[in-house]
Protein backbone atom coordinates (compact mmCIF):
# COMPACT_ATOMS: atom_id res chain seq x y z
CA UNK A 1 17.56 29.73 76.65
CA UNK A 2 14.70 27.46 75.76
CA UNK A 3 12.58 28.02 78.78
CA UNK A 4 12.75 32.22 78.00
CA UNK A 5 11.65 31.81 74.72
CA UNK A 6 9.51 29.41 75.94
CA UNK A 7 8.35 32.09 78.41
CA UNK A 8 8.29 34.75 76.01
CA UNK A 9 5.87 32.64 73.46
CA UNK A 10 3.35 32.12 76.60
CA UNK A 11 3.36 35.28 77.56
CA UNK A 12 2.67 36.63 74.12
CA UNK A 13 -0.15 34.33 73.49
CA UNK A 14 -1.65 35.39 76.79
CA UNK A 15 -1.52 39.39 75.79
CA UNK A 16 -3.27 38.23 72.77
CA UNK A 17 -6.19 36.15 73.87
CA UNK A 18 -6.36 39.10 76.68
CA UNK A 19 -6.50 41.53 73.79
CA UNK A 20 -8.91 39.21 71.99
CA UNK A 21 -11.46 38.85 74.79
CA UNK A 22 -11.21 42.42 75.14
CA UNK A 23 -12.15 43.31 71.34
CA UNK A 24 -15.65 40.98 71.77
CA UNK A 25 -16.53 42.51 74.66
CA UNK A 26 -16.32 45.77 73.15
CA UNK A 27 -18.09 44.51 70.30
CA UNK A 28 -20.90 43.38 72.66
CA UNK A 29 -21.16 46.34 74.31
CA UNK A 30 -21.64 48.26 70.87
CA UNK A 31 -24.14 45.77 69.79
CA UNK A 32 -26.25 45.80 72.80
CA UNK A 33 -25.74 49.92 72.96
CA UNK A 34 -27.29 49.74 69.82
CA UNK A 35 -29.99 47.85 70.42
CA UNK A 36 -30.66 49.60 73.55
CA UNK A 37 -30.71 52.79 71.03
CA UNK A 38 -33.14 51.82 68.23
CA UNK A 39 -35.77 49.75 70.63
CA UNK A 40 -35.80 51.72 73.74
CA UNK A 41 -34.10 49.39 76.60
CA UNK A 42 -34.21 49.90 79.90
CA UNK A 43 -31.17 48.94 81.92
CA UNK A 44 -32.67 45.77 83.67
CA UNK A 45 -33.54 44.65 79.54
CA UNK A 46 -30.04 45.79 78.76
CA UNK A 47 -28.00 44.09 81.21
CA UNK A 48 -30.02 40.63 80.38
CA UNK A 49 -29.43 41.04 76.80
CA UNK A 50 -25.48 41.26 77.23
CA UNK A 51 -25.65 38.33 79.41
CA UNK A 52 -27.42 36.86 76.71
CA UNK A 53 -24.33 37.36 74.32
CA UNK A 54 -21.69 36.54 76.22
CA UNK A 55 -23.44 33.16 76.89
CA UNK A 56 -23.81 32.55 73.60
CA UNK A 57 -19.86 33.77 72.47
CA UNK A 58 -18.59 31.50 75.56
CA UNK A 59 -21.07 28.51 74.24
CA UNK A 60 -20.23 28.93 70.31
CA UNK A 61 -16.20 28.37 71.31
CA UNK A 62 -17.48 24.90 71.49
CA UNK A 63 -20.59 24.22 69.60
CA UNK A 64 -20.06 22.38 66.07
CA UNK A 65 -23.42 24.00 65.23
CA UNK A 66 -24.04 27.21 66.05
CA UNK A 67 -27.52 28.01 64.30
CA UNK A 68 -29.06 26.41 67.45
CA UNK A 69 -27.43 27.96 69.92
CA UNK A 70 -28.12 31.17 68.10
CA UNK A 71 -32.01 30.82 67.48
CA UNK A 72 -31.94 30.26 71.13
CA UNK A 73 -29.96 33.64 72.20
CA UNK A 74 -32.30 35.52 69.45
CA UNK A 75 -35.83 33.75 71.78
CA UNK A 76 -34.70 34.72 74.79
CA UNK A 77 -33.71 38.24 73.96
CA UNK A 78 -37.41 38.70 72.35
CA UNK A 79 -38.41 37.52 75.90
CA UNK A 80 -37.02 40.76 77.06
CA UNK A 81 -38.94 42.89 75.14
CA UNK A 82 -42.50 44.09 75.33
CA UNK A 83 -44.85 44.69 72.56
CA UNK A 84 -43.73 48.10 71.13
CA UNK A 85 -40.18 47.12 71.40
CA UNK A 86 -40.92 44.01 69.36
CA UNK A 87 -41.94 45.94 66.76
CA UNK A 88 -39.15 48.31 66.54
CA UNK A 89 -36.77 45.16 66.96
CA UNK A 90 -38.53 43.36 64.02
CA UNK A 91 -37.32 46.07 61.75
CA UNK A 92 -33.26 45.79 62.70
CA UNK A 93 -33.09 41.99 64.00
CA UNK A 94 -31.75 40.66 60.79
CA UNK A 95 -28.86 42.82 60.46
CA UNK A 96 -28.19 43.02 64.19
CA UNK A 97 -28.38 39.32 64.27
CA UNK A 98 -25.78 39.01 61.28
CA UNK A 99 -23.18 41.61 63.55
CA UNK A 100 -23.70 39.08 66.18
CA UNK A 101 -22.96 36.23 64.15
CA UNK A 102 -19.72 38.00 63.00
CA UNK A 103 -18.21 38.03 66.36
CA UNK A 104 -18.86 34.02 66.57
């Protein structure tokens, strides 16, 4: 009796981290669908940029500080983007950045 509820508790947790892993990454995929909206990505730019994210969600599980691991993400995904993107990213990148940070 004790090893199927200790089953049943494992497999429960599993479902929900599954579930859980499953709600970022359609976060991320709404974040960086709306980036690629307002600045104009093309898909090389766009695939980058989620890679970008996911690094820095897999990195932040760990990280006491996150700030710096952030500042980094936001510099390399300004490396992605040419000049007229820039500019169109300068106007949303605070509140885009502060979506990201919610899913931290």
């Amino acid at each position: 009796m004790k090893n199927l509820i200790f089953i049943f508790s494992f497999v429960i947790s599993f479902q929900l981290t599954t579930i859980f892993a499953q709600d970022k990454t359609e976060t991320v995929n709404t974040l960086v669908n709306t980036l690629k909206q307002k600045v104009l990505l093309n898909d090389d730019q766009t695939s980058s940029i989620q890679r970008v994210l996911n690094e820095l969600i897999t990195k932040s599980k760990s990280a006491d500080n996150k700030d710096d691991l952030v500042k980094d993400a936001q510099n390399k995904v300004e490396s992605y983007l040419d000049k007229r993107q820039k500019l169109k990213y300068d106007i949303i990148k605070n509140d885009w950045w502060k979506q990201v940070q919610a899913i931290l």
